[in-house]
C-alpha atoms as a PDB file:
ATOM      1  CA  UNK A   1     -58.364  55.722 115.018  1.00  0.00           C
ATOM      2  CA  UNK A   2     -59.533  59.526 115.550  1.00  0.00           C
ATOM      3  CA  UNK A   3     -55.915  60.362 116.041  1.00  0.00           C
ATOM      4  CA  UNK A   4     -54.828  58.437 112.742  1.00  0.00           C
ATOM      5  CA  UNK A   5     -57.400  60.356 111.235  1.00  0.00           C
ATOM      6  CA  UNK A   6     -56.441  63.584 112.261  1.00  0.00           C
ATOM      7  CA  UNK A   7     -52.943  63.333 111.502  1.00  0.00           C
ATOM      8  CA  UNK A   8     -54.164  62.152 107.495  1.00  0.00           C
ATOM      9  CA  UNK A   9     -56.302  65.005 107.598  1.00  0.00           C
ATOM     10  CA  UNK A  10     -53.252  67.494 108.784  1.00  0.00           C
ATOM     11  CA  UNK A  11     -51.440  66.109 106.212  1.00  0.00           C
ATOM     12  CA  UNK A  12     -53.935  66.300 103.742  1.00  0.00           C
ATOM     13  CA  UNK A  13     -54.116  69.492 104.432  1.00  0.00           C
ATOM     14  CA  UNK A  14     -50.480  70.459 104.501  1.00  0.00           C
ATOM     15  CA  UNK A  15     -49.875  69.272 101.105  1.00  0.00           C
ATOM     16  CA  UNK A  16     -52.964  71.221 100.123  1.00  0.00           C
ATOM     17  CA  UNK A  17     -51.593  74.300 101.403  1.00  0.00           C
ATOM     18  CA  UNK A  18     -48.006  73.782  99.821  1.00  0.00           C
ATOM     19  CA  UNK A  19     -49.566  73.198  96.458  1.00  0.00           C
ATOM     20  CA  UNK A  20     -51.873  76.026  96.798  1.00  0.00           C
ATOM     21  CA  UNK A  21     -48.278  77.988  97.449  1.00  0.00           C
ATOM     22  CA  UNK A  22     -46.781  76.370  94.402  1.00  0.00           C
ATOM     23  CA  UNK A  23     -49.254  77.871  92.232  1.00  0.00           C
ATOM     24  CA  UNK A  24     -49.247  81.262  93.897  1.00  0.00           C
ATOM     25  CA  UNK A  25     -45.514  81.234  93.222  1.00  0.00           C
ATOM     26  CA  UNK A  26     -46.019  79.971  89.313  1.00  0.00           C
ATOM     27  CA  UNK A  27     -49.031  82.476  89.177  1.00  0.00           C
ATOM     28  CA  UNK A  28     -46.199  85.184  89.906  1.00  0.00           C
ATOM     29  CA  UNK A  29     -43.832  83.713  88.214  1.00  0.00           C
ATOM     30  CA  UNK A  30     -46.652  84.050  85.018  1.00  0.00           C
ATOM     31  CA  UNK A  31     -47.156  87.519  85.421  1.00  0.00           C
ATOM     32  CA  UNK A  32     -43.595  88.788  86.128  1.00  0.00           C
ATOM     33  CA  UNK A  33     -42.761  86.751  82.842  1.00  0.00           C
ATOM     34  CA  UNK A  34     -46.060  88.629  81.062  1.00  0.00           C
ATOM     35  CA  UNK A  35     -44.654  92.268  82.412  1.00  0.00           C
ATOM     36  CA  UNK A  36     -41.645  91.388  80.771  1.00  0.00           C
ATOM     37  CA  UNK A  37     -42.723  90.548  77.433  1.00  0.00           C
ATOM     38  CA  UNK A  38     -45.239  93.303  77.690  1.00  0.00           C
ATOM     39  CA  UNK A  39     -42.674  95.770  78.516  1.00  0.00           C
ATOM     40  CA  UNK A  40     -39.987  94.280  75.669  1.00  0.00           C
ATOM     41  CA  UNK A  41     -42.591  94.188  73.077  1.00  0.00           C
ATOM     42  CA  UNK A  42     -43.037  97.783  74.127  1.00  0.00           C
ATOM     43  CA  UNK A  43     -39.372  98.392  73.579  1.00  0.00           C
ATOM     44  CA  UNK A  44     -39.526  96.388  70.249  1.00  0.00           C
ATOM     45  CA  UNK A  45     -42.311  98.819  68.598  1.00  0.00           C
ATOM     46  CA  UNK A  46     -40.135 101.908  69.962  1.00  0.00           C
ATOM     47  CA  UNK A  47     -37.142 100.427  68.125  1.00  0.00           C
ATOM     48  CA  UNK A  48     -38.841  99.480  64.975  1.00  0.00           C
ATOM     49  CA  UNK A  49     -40.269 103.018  64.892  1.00  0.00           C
ATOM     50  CA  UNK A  50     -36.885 104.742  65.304  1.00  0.00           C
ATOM     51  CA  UNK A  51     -35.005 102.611  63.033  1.00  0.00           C
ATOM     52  CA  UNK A  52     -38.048 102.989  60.087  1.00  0.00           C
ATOM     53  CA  UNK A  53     -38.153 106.701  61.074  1.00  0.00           C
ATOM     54  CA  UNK A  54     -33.835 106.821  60.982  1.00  0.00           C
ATOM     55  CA  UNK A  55     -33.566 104.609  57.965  1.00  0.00           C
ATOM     56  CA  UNK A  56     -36.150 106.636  55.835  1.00  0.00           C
ATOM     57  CA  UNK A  57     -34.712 109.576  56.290  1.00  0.00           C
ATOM     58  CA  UNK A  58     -31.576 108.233  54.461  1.00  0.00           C
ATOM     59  CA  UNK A  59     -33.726 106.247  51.693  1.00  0.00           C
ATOM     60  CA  UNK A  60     -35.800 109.155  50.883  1.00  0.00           C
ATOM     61  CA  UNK A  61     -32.574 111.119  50.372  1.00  0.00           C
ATOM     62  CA  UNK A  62     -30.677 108.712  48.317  1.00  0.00           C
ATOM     63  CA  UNK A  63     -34.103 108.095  46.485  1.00  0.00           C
ATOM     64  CA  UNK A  64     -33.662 104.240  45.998  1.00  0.00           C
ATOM     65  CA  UNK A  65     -35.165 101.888  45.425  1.00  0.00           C
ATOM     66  CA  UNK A  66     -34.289  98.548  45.738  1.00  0.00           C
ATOM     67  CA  UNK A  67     -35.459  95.170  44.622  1.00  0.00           C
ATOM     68  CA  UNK A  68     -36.244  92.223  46.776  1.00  0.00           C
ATOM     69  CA  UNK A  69     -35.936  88.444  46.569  1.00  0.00           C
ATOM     70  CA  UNK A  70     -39.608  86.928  46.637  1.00  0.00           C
ATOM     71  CA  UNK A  71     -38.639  84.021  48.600  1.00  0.00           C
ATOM     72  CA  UNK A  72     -38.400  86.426  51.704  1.00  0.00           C
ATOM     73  CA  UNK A  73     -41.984  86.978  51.416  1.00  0.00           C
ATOM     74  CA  UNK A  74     -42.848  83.121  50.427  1.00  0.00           C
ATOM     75  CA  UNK A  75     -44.148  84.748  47.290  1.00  0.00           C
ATOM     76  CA  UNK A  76     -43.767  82.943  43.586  1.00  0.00           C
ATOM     77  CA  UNK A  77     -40.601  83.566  41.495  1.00  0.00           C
ATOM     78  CA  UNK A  78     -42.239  85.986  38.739  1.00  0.00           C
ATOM     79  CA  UNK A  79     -43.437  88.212  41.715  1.00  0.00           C
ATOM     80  CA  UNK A  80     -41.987  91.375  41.606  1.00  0.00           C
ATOM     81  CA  UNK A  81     -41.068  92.924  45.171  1.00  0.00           C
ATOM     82  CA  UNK A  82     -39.453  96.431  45.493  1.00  0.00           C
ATOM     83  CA  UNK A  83     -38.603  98.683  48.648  1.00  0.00           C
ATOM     84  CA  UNK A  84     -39.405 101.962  47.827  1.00  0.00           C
ATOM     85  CA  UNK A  85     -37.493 105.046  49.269  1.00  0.00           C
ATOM     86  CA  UNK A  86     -40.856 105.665  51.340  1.00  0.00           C
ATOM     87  CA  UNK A  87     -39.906 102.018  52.854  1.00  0.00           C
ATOM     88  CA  UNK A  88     -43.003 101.120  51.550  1.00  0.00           C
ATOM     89  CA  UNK A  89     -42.969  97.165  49.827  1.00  0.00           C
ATOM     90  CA  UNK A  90     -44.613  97.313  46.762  1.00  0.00           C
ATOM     91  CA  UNK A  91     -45.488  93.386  45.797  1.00  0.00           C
ATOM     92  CA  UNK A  92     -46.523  92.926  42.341  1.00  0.00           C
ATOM     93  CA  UNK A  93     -47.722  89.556  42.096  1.00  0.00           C
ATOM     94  CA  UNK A  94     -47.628  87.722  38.137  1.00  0.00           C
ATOM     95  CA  UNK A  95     -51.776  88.065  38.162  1.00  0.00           C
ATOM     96  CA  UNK A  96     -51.445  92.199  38.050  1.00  0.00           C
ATOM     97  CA  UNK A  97     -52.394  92.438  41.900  1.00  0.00           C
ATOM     98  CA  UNK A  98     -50.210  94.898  43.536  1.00  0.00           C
ATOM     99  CA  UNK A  99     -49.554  94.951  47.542  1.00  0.00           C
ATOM    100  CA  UNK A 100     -48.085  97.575  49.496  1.00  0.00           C
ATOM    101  CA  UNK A 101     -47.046  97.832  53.256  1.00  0.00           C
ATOM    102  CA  UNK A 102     -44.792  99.658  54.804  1.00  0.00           C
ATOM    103  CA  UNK A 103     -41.798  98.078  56.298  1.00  0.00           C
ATOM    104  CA  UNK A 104     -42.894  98.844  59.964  1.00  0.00           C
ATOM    105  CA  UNK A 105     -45.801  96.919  59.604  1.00  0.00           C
ATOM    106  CA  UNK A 106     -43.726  93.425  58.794  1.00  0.00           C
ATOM    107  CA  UNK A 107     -43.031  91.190  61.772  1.00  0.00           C
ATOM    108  CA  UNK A 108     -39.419  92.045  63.447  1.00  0.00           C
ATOM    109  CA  UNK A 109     -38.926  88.534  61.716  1.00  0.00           C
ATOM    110  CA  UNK A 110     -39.226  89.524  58.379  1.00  0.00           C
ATOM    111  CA  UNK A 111     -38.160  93.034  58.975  1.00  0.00           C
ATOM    112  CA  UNK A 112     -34.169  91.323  59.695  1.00  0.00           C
ATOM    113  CA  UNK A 113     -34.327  89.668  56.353  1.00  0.00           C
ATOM    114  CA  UNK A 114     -35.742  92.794  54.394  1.00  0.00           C
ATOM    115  CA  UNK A 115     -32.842  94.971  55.819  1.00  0.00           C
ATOM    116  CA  UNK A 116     -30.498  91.541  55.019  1.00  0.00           C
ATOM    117  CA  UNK A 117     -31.171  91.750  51.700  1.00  0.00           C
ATOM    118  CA  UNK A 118     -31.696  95.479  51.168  1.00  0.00           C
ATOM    119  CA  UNK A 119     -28.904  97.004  52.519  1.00  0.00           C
ATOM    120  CA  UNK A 120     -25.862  96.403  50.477  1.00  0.00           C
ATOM    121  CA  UNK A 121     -27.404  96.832  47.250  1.00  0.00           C
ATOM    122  CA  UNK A 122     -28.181 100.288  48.474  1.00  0.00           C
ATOM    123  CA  UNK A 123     -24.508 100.871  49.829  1.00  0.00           C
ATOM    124  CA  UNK A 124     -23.778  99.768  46.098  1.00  0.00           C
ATOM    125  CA  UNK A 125     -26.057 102.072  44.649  1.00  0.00           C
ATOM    126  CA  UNK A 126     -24.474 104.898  47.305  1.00  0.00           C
ATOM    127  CA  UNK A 127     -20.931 103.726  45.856  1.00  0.00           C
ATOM    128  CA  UNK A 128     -21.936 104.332  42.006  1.00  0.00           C
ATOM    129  CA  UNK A 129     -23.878 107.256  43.107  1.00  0.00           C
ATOM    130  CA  UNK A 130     -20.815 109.117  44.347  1.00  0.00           C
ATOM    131  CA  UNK A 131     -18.774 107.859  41.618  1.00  0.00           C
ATOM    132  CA  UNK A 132     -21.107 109.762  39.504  1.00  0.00           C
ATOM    133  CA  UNK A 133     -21.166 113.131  41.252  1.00  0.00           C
ATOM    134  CA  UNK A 134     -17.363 112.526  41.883  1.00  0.00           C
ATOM    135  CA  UNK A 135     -17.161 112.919  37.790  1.00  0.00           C
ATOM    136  CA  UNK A 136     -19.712 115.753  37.762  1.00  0.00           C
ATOM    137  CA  UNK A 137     -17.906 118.069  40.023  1.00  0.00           C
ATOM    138  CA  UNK A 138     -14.627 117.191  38.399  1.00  0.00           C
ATOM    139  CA  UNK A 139     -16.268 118.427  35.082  1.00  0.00           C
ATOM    140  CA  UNK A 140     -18.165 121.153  36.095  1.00  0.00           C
ATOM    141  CA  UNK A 141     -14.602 122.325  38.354  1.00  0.00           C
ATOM    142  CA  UNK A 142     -12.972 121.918  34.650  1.00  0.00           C
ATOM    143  CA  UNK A 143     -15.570 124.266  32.832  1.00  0.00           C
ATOM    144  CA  UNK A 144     -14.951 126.524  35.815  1.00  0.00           C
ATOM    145  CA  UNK A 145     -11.371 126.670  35.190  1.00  0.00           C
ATOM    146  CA  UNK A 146     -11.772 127.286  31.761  1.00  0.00           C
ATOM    147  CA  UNK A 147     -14.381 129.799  32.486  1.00  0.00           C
ATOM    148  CA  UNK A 148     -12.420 131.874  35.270  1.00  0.00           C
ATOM    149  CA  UNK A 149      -9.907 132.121  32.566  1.00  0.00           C
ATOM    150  CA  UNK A 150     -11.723 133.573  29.908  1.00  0.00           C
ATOM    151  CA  UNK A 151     -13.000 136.137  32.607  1.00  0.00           C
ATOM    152  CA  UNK A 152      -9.131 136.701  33.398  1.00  0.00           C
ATOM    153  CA  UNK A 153      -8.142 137.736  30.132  1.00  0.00           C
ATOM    154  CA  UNK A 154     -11.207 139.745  30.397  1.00  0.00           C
ATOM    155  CA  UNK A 155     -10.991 141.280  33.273  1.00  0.00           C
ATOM    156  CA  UNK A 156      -7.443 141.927  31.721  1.00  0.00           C
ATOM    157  CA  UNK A 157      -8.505 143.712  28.595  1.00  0.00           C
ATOM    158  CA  UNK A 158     -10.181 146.098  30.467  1.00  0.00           C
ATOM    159  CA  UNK A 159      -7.455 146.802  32.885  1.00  0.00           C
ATOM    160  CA  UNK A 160      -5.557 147.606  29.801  1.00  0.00           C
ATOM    161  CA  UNK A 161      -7.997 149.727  28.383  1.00  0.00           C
ATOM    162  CA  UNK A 162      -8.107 151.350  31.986  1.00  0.00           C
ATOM    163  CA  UNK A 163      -4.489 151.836  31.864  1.00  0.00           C
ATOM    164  CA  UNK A 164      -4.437 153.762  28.565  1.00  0.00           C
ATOM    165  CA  UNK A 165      -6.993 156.171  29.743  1.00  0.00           C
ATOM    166  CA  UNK A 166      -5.143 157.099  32.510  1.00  0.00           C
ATOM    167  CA  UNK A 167      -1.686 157.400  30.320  1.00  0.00           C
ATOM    168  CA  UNK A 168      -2.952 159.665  28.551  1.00  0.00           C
ATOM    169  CA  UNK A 169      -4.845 162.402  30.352  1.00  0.00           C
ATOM    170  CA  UNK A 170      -3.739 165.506  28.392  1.00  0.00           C
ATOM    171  CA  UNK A 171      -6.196 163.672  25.313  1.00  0.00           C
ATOM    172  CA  UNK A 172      -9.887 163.478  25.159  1.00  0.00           C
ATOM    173  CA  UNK A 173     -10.811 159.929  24.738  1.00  0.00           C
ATOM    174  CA  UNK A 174      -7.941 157.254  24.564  1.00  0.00           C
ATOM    175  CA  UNK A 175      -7.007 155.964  21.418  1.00  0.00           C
ATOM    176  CA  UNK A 176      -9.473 152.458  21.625  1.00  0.00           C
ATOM    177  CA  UNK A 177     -12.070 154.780  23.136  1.00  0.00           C
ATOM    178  CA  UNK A 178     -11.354 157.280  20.030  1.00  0.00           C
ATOM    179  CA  UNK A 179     -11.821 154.477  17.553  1.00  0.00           C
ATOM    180  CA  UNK A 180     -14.605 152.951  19.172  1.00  0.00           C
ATOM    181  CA  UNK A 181     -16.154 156.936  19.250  1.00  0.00           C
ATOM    182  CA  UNK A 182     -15.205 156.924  15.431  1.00  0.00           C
ATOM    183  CA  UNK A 183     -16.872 153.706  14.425  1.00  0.00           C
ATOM    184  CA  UNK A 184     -20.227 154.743  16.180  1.00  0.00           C
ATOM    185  CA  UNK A 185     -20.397 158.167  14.025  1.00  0.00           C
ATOM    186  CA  UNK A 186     -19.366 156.146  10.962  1.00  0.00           C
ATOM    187  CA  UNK A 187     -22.240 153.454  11.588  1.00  0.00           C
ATOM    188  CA  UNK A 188     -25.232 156.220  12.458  1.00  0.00           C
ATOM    189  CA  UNK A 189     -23.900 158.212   8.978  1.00  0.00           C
ATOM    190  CA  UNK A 190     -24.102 154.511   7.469  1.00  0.00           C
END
């Protein structure tokens, strides 16, 4: 009986040992899987921080701002939600409370369906925006124009006026310069 004993005991023992292994293994398993979250959720601040830094560099530029749908934010249909060109989210709720947070501080979540719904109205406000200054500098190249050639026919004159001087060097004063001379005794007499 000693013997039978002894060999329950050894086994006993055995599958003590192998499940005391099992959980060493899971426990490493555990904290490998913990590292890697640690190190992704590491990664995911890094990359929320570079796109908010990237993307407001571009929305303070444009100066946009853009308005949000208030079901992204579980918020009631009179609530008025705007992303500012600080990437700040201003939530004006219908009792006159007013919320602000900037984008960064949203779950990666909810920062997906900001960006979903906030990026093509700004590429349409970037589209009517150049449309605009398209139509500006087209005008103000017109005015130009018109402009460079009253300062051509100016610049003309006075070549002219230039030229007589010169044909005539044997006179004084050339006959414009004579007049002009003329008129300025006749006003101070005046």
């Amino acid at each position: 009986m000693k013997f039978g004993l002894l060999i329950v005991m050894a086994t006993n023992v055995e599958a003590e040992i192998k499940e005391f292994d099992e959980v060493l293994k899971s426990t490493d398993l555990l904290v490998d899987e913990s590292v890697q979250i640690y190190e992704l959720e590491s990664e995911k601040g890094n990359v929320i921080d570079e796109l908010y830094n990237s993307l407001k560099v571009i929305t303070e530029f444009l100066g946009f701002s853009v308005e949000l749908s208030p079901s992204i934010f579980n918020e009631a249909e009179e609530t008025k939600i705007t992303l500012t060109p600080s990437l700040e989210v201003v939530i004006k709720k219908s009792n006159g409370k007013v919320e602000q947070k900037r984008l960064d501080e949203f779950s990666t979540k909810k920062i997906a369906a900001i960006l979903k719904n906030s990026i093509m109205p700004i590429i349409e406000l970037c589209k009517n925006e150049k449309i605009i200054q398209n139509k500006n500098i087209t005008f103000l190249k017109a005015v130009t124009g018109k402009l460079d050639k009253i300062q051509k026919i100016n610049s003309e004159k006075n070549n002219t006026n230039t030229d007589t001087t010169i044909k005539n060097p044997n006179n004084d004063l050339s006959p414009s310069m004579e007049t002009a001379s003329t008129q300025g005794i006749q006003n101070e007499v005046s």
